[in-house]
Protein backbone atom coordinates (compact mmCIF):
# COMPACT_ATOMS: atom_id res chain seq x y z
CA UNK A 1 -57.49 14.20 4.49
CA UNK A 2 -56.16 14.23 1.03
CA UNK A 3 -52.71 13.38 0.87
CA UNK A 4 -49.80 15.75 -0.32
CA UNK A 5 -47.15 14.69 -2.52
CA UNK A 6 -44.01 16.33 -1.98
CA UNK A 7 -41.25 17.04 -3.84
CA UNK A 8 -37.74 15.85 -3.81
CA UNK A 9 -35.60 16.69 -1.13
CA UNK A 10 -34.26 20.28 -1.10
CA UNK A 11 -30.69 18.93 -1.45
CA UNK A 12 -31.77 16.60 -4.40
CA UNK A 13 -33.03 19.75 -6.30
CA UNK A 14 -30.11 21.79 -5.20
CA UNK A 15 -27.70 19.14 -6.93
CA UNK A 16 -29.89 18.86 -10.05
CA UNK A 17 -30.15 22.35 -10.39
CA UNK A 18 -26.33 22.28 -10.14
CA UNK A 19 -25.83 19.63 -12.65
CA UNK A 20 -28.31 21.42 -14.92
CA UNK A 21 -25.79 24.59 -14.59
CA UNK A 22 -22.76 22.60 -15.73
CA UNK A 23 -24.50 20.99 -18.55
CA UNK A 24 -25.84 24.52 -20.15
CA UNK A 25 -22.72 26.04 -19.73
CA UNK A 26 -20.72 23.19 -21.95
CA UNK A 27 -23.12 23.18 -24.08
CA UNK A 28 -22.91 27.17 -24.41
CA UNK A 29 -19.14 26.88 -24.44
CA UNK A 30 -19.28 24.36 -28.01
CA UNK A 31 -21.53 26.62 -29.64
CA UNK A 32 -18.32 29.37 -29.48
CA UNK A 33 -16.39 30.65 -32.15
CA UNK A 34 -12.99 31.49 -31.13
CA UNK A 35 -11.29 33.51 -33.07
CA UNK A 36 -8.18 32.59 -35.38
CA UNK A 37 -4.79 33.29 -34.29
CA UNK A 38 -3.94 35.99 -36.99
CA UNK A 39 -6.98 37.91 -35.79
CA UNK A 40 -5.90 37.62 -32.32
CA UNK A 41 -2.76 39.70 -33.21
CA UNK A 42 -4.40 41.82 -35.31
CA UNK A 43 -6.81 42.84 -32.62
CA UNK A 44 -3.98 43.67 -29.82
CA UNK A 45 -2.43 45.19 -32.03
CA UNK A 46 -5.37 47.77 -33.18
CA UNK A 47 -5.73 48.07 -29.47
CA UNK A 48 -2.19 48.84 -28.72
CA UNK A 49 -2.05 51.38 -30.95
CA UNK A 50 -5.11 52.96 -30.05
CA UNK A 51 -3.68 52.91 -26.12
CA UNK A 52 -0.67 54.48 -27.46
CA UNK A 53 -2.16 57.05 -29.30
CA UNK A 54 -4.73 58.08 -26.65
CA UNK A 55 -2.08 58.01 -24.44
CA UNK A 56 0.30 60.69 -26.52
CA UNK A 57 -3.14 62.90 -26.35
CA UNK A 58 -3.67 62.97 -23.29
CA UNK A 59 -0.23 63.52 -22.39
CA UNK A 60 0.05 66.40 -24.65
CA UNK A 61 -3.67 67.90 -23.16
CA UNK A 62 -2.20 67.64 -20.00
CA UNK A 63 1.19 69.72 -20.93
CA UNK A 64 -0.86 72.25 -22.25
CA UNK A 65 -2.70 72.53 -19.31
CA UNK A 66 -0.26 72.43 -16.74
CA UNK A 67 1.81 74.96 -18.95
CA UNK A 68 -1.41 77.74 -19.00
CA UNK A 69 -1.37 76.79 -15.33
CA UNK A 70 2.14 77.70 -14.65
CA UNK A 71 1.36 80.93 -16.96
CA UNK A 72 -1.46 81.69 -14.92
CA UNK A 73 0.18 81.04 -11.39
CA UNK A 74 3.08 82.63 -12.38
CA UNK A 75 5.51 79.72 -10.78
């Protein structure tokens, strides 16, 4: 019989293999650019205002709407 040479012990791969993750991930986490502080602001602020104004159009959609419904219901 010709002898079989196992691997390491489930538990021992299950470790490296954890390791392994951790590793990668700092290393993908240094190759980030964050972005400066001013364009932090200026981004939530873009995005503010672009909530607020979708919000304003929506709200005046939906007037309309429920105005033509009250027209149409006759309430």
């Amino acid at each position: 019989m010709a002898s079989e040479k196992k691997g390491p012990n489930i538990f021992v791969r299950i470790w490296k293999a954890i390791v392994k993750f951790f590793r990668d991930s700092v290393a993908e986490v240094k190759k980030v650019v964050w972005p400066s502080k001013k364009q932090v602001l200026n981004n939530t602020a873009v995005v503010l205002v672009v909530c607020i104004i979708s919000g304003a159009a929506l709200f005046a959609v939906d007037s309309v709407f429920a105005l033509l419904m009250r027209l149409v219901i006759g309430a």
